[in-house]
C-alpha atoms as a PDB file:
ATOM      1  CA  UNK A   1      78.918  69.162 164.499  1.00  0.00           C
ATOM      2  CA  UNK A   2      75.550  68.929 162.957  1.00  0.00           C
ATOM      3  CA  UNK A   3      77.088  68.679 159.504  1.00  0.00           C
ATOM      4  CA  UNK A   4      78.105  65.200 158.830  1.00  0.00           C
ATOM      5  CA  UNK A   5      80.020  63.841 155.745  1.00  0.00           C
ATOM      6  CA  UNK A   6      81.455  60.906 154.480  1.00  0.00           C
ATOM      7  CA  UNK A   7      83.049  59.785 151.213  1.00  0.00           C
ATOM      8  CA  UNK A   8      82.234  56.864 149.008  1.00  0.00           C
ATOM      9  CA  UNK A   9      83.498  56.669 145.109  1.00  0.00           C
ATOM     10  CA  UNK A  10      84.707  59.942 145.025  1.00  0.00           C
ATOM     11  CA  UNK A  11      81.105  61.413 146.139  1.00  0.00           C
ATOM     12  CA  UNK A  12      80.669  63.145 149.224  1.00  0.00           C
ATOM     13  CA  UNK A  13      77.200  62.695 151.596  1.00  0.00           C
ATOM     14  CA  UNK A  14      76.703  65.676 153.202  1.00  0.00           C
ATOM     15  CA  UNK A  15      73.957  65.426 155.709  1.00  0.00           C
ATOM     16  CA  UNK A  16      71.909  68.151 157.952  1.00  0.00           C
ATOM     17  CA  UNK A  17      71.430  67.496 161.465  1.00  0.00           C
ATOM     18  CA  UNK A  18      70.117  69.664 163.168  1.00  0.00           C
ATOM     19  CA  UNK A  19      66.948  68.126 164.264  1.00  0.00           C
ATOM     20  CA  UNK A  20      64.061  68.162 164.828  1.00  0.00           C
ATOM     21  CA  UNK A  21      63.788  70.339 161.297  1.00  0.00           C
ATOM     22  CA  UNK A  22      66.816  71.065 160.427  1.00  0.00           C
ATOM     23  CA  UNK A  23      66.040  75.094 160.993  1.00  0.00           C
ATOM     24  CA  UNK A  24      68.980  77.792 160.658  1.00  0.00           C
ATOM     25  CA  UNK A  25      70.835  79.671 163.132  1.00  0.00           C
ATOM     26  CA  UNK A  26      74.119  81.198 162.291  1.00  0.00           C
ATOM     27  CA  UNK A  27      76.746  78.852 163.508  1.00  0.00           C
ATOM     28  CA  UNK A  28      74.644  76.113 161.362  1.00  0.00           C
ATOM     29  CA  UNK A  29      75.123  78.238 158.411  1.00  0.00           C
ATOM     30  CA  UNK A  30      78.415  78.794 159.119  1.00  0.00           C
ATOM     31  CA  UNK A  31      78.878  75.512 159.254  1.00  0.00           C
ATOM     32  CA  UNK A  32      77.403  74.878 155.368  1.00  0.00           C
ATOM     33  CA  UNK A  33      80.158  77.311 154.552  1.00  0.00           C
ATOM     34  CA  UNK A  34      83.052  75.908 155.778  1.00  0.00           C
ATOM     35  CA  UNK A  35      81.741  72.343 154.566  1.00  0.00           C
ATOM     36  CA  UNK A  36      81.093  73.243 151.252  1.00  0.00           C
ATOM     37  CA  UNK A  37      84.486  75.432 151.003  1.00  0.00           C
ATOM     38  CA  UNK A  38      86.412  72.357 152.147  1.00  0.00           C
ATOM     39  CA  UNK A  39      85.330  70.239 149.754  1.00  0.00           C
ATOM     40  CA  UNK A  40      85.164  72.262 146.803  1.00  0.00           C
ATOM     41  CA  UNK A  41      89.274  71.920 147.076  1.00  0.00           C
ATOM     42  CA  UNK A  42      88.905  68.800 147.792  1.00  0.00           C
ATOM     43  CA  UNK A  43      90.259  66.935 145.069  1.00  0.00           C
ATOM     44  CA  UNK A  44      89.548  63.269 146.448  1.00  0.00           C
ATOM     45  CA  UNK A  45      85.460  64.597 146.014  1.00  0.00           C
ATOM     46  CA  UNK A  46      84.306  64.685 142.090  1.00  0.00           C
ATOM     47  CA  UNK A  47      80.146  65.129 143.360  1.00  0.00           C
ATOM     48  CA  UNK A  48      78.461  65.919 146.252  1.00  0.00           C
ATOM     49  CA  UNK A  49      74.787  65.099 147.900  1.00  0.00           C
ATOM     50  CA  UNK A  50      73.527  66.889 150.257  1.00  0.00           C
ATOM     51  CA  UNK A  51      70.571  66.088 151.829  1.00  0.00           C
ATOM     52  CA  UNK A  52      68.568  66.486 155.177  1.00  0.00           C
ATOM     53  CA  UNK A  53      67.389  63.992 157.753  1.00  0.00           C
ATOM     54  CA  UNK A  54      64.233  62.699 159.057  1.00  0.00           C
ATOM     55  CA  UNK A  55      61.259  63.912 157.501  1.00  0.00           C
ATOM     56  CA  UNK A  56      62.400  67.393 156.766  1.00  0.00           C
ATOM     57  CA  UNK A  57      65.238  68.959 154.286  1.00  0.00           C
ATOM     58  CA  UNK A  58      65.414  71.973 156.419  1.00  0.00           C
ATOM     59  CA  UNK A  59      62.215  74.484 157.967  1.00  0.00           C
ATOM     60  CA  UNK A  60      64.452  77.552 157.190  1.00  0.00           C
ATOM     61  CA  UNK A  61      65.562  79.969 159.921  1.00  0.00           C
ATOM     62  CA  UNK A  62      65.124  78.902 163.271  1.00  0.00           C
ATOM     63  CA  UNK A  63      61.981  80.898 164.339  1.00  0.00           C
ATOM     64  CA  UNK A  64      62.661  80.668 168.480  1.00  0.00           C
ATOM     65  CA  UNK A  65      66.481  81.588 167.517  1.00  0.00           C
ATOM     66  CA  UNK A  66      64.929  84.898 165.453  1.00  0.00           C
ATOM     67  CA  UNK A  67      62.521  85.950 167.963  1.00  0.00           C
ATOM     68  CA  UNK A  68      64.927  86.388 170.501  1.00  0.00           C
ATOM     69  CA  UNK A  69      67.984  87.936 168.192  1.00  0.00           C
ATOM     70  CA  UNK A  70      68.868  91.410 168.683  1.00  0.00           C
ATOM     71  CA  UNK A  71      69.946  93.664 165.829  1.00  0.00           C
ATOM     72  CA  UNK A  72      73.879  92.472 165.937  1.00  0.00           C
ATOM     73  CA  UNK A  73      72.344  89.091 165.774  1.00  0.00           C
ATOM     74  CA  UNK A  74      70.179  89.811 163.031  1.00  0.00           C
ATOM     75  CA  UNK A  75      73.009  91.591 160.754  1.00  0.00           C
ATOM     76  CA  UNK A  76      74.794  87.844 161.832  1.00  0.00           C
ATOM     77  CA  UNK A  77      72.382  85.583 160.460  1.00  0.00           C
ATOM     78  CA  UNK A  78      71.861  87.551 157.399  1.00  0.00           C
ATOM     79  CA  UNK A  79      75.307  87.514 156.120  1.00  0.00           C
ATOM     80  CA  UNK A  80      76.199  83.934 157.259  1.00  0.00           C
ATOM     81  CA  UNK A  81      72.606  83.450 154.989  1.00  0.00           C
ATOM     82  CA  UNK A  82      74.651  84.759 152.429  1.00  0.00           C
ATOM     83  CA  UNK A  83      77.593  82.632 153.029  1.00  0.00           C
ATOM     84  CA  UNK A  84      76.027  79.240 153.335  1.00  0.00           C
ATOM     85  CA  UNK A  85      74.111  79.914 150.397  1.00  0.00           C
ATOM     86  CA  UNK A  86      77.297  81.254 147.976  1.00  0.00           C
ATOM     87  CA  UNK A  87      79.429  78.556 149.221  1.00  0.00           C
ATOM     88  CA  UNK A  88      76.541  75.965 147.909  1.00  0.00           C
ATOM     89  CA  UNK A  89      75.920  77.695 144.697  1.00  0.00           C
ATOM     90  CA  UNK A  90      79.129  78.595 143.774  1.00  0.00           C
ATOM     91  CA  UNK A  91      80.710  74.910 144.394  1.00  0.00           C
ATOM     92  CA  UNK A  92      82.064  74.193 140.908  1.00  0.00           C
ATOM     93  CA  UNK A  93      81.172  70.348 141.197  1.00  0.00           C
ATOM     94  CA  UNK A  94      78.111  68.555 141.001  1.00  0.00           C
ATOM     95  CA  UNK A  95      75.663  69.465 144.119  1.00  0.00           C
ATOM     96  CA  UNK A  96      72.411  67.076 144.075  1.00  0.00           C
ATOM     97  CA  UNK A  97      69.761  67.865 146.182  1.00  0.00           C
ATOM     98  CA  UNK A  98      67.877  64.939 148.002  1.00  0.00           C
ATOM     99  CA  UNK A  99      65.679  67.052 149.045  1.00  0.00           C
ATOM    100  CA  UNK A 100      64.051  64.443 151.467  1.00  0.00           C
ATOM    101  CA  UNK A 101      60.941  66.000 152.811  1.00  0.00           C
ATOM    102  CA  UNK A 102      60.136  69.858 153.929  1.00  0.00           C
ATOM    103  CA  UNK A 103      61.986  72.712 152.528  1.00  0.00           C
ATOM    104  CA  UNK A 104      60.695  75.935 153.459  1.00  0.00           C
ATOM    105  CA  UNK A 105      61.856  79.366 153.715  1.00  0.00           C
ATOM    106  CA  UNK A 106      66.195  78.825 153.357  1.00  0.00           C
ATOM    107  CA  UNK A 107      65.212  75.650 153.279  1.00  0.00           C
ATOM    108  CA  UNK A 108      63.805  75.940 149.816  1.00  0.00           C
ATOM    109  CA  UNK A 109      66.245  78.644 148.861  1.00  0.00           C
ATOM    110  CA  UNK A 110      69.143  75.859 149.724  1.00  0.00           C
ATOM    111  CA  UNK A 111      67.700  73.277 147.650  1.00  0.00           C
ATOM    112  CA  UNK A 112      67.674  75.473 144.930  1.00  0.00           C
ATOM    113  CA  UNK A 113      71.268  76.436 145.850  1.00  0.00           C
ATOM    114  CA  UNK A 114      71.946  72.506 143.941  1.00  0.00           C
ATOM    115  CA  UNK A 115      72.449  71.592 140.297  1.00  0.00           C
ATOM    116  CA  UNK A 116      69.811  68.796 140.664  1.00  0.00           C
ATOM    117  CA  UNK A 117      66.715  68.695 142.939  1.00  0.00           C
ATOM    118  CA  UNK A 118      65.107  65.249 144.155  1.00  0.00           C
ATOM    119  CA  UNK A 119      62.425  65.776 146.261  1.00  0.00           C
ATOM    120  CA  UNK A 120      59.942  63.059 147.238  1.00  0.00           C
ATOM    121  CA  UNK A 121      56.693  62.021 145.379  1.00  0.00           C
ATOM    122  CA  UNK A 122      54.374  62.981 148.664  1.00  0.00           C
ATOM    123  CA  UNK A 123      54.375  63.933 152.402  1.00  0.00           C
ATOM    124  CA  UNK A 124      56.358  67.072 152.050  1.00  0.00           C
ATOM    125  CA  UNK A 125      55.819  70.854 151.313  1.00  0.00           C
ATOM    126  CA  UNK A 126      58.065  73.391 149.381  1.00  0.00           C
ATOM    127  CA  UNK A 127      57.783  77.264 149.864  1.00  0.00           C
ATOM    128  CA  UNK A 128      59.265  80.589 150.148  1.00  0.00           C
ATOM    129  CA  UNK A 129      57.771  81.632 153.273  1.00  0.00           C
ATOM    130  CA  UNK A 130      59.533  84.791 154.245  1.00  0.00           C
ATOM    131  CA  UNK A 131      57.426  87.205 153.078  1.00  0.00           C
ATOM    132  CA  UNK A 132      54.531  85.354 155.986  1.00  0.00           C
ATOM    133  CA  UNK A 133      57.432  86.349 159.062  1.00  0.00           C
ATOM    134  CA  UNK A 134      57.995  89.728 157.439  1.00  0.00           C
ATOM    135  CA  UNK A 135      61.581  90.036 156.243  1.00  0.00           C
ATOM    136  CA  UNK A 136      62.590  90.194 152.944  1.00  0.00           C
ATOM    137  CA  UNK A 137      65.152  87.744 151.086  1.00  0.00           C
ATOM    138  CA  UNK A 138      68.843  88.440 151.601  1.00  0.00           C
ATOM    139  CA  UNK A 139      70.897  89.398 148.554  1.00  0.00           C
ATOM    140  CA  UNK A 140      72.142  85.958 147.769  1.00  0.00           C
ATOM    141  CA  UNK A 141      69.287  84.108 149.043  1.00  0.00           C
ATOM    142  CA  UNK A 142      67.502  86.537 146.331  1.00  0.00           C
ATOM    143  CA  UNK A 143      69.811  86.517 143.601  1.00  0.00           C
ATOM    144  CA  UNK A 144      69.469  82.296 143.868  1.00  0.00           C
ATOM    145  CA  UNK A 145      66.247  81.829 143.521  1.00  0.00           C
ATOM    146  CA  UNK A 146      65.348  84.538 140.928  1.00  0.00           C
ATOM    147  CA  UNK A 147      68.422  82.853 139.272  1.00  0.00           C
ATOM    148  CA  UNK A 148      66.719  78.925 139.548  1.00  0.00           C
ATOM    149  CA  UNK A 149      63.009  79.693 139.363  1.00  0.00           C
ATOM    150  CA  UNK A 150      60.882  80.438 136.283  1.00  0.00           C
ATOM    151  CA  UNK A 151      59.359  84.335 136.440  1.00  0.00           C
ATOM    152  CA  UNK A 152      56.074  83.376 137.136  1.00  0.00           C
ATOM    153  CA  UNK A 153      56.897  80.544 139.595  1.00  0.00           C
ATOM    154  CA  UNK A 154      58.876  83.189 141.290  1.00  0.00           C
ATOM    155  CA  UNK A 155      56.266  85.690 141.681  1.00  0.00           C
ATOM    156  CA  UNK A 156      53.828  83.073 143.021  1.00  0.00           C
ATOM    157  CA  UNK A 157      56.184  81.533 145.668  1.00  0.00           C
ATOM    158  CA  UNK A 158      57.484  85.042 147.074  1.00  0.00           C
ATOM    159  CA  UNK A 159      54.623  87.296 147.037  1.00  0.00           C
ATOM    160  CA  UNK A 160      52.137  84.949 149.278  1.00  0.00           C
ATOM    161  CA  UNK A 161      54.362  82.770 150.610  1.00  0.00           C
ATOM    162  CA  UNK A 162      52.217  79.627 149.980  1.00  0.00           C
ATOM    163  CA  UNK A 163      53.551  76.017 149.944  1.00  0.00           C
ATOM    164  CA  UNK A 164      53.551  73.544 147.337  1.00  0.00           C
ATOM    165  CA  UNK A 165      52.557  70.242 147.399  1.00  0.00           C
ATOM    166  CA  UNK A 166      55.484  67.738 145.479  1.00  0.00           C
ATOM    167  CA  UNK A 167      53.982  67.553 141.925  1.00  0.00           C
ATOM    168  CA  UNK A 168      53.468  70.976 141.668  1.00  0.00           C
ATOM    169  CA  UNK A 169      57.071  72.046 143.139  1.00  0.00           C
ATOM    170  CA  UNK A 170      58.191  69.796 140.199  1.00  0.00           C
ATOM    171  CA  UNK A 171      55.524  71.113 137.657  1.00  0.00           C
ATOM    172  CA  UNK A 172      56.610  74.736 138.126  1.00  0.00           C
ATOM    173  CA  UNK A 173      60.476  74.398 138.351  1.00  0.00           C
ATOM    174  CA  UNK A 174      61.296  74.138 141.754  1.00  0.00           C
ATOM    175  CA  UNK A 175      62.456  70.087 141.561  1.00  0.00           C
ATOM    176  CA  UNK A 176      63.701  68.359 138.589  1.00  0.00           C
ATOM    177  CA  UNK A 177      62.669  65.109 139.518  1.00  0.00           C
ATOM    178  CA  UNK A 178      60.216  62.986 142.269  1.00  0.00           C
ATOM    179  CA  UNK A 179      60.325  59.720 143.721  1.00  0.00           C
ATOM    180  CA  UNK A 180      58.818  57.351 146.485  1.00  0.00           C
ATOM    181  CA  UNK A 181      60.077  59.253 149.715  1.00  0.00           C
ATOM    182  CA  UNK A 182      62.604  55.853 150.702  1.00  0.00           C
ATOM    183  CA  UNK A 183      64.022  56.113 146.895  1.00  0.00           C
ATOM    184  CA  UNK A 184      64.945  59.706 147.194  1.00  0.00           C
ATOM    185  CA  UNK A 185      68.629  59.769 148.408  1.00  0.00           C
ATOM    186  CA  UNK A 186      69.205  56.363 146.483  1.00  0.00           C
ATOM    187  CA  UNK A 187      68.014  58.320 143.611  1.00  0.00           C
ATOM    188  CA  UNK A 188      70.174  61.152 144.355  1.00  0.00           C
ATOM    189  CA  UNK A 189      72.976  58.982 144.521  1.00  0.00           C
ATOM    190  CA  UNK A 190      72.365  57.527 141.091  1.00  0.00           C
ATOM    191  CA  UNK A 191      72.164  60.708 139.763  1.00  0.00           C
ATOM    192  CA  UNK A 192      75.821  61.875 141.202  1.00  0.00           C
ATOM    193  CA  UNK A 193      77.322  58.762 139.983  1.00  0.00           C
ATOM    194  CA  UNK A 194      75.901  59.347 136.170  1.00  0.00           C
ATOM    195  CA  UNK A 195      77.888  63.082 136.918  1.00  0.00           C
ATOM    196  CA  UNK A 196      81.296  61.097 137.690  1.00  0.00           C
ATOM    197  CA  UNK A 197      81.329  60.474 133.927  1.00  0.00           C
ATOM    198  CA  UNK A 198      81.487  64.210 133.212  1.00  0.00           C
ATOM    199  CA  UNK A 199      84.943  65.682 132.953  1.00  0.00           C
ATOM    200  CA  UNK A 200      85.618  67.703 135.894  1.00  0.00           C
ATOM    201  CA  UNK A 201      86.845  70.813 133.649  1.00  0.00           C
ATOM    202  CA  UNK A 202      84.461  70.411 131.755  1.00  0.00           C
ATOM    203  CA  UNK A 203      81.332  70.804 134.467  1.00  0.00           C
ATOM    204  CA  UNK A 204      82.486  73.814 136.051  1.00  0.00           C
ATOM    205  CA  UNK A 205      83.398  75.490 132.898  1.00  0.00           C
ATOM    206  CA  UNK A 206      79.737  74.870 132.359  1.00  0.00           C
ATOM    207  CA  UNK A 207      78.236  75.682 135.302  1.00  0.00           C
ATOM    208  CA  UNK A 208      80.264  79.421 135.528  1.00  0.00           C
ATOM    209  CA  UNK A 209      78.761  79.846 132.014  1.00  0.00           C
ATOM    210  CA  UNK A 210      75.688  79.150 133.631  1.00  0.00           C
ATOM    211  CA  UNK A 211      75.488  81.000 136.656  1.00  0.00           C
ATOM    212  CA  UNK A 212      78.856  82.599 136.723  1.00  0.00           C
ATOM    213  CA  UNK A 213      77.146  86.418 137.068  1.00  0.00           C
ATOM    214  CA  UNK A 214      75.328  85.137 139.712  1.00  0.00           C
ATOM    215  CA  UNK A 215      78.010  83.156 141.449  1.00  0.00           C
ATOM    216  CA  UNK A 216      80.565  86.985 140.822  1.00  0.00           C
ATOM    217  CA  UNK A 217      77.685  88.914 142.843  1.00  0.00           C
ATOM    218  CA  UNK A 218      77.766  86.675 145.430  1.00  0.00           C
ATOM    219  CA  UNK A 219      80.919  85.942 146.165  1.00  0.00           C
ATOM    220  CA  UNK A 220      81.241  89.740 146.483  1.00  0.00           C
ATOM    221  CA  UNK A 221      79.031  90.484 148.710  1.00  0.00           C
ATOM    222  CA  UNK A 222      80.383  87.814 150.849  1.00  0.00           C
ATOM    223  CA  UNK A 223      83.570  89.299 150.390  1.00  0.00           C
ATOM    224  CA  UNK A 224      82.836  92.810 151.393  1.00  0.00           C
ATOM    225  CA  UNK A 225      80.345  91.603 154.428  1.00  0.00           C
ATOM    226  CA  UNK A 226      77.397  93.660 152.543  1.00  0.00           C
ATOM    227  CA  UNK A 227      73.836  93.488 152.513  1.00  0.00           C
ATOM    228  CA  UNK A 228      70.983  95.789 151.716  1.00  0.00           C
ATOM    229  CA  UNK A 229      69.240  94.779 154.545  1.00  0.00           C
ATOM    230  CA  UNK A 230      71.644  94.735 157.228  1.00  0.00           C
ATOM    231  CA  UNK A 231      70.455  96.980 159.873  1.00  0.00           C
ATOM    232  CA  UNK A 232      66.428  96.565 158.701  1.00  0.00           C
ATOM    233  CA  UNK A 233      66.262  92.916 158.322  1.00  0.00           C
ATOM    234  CA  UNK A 234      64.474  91.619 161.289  1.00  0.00           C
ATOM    235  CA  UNK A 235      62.299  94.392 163.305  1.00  0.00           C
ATOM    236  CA  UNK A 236      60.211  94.071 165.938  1.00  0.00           C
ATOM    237  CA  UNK A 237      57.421  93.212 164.049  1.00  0.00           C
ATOM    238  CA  UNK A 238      58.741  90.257 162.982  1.00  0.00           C
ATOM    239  CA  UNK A 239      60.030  89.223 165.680  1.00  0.00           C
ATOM    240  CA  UNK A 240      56.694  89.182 167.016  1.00  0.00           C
ATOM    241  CA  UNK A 241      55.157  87.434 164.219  1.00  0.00           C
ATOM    242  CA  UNK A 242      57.835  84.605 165.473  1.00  0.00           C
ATOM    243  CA  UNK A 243      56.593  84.294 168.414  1.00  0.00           C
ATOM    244  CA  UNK A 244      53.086  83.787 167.295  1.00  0.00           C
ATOM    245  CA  UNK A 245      53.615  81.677 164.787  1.00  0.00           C
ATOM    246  CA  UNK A 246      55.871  79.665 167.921  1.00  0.00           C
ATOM    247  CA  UNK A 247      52.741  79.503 170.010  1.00  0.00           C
ATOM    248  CA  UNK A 248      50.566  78.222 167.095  1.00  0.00           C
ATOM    249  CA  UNK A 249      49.125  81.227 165.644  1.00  0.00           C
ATOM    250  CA  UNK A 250      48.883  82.310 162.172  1.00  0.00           C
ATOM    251  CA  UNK A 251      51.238  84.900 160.476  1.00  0.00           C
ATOM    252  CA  UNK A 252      48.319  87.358 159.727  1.00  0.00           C
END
C-alpha cells in the first residue's frame, strides 16, 4: 500500500508514500479514495492529517506514467483525479494539511482539497502547473481550487503555471499557516487536536454550508463517471511535452 494510516486520540495520520515525490498514477488515487471513504464512517476517527513524506507533499501526476498512457488510460486517471479529490473534499471531518514540502500540479490541488493548510516556512514550492504539460484541470480538480483560492490568486496560479515560494503561497491564500519545515506535521497535529473540541455535528453542518454546492457537483460527477474532458484530456502533444520535461527540458 503506499497509503499508510494509523490512529492516535481519535485522529487519524494519513501518510503518502509513494516516493521519491509522491506523483499520481491511478491506483494511487484510487487508493486516496478508498482511504478517505473508510474513514469518513469511521466513527473511532473525529480528525484527520494527511500529509506527505520526505521532502515533497506530492509532484502531481506521475509524468513517466502520463507519457506512456493511452487514451483508456487517460479517461482512467482523470476520473480517479476526480475521485481522490471528492473523497478528500467532501470528508465531513476535519482534514489538515501538513503540507510538508512540494505540492505541485494535484499536488497543490490536494492540499487545497483540506480544511487547514500547513506548509513549511522555506525549501518548498507550490503551483498549479498543468497548464505547462498542456491539459486542462479536471472537473473536480477545477471546481476545488476555484472553490479554495481567491479570484486573482486563481488566475495567476492557472494561467502561467508558475510556482510559489512559501510566504507568498501563504500571502495569496493558498496556506493558512507556515512553520520551520521539522514543526510542520507537529503543527498540524496541534491544530487537529484544537478541532477535537468542536462538536462533530456541528463541523460538518458547517463545512456542507460551506462547500456543500461544491461537494453536490462532485460527488455527481463521480457518481455518473463524467468528465468534460474525457476523451481530450491528454493528447499527443502532451504527452510529448512529458517526455521532455522527463529528459530535462523545458515545457515551452
Amino acid at each position: 500500500m503506499e497509503i499508510h494510516t494509523t490512529l492516535s486520540d481519535r485522529i487519524a495520520h494519513v501518510r503518502l508514500d509513494r516516493p521519491p515525490a509522491n506523483a499520481m498514477v491511478t491506483d494511487f488515487l484510487k487508493q486516496i479514495a478508498a482511504r478517505f471513504h473508510e474513514l469518513e464512517t469511521d466513527r473511532s476517527v473525529a480528525a484527520i492529517v494527511l500529509q506527505g513524506n520526505g521532502r515533497t507533499f506530492s509532484a502531481g501526476m506521475d509524468l513517466k506514467a502520463a507519457a506512456e498512457l493511452d487514451a483508456d488510460g487517460s479517461d482512467r486517471i482523470v476520473l480517479a483525479f476526480n475521485e481522490a479529490f471528492a473523497a478528500v473534499y467532501g470528508t465531513s471531518k476535519p482534514v489538515i494539511g501538513a503540507i510538508n514540502g512540494h505540492a505541485i500540479a494535484g499536488g497543490m490541488v490536494l492540499a487545497l482539497c483540506c480544511d487547514y493548510r500547513i506548509g513549511p516556512d522555506r525549501d518548498a514550492l507550490f503551483g498549479l502547473t498543468e497548464v505547462r504539460v498542456g491539459v486542462p484541470f479536471p472537473e473536480v480538480a477545477y471546481n476545488v481550487i476555484a472553490d479554495q483560492l481567491p479570484p486573482d490568486t486563481l488566475r495567476r496560479m492557472i494561467q502561467f503555471g508558475e510556482n510559489m515560494a512559501p510566504q507568498e503561497a501563504l500571502d495569496r491564500g493558498a496556506l493558512d499557516e507556515l512553520a520551520a519545515p521539522r514543526d510542520v506535521v507537529g503543527r498540524t497535529i496541534e491544530k487537529a487536536q484544537h478541532c477535537l473540541a468542536i462538536p462533530p455535528r456541528g463541523y460538518a453542518d458547517v463545512k456542507r454550508q460551506l462547500r456543500g454546492d461544491v461537494m453536490a457537483r462532485n460527488a455527481a460527477l463521480v457518481e455518473k463517471s463524467r468528465d468534460r474532458y474525457l476523451g481530450a484530456w491528454l493528447d499527443d502533444d502532451a504527452r510529448q511535452t512529458a517526455r521532455k520535461l522527463l529528459a530535462g527540458g523545458r515545457a515551452s
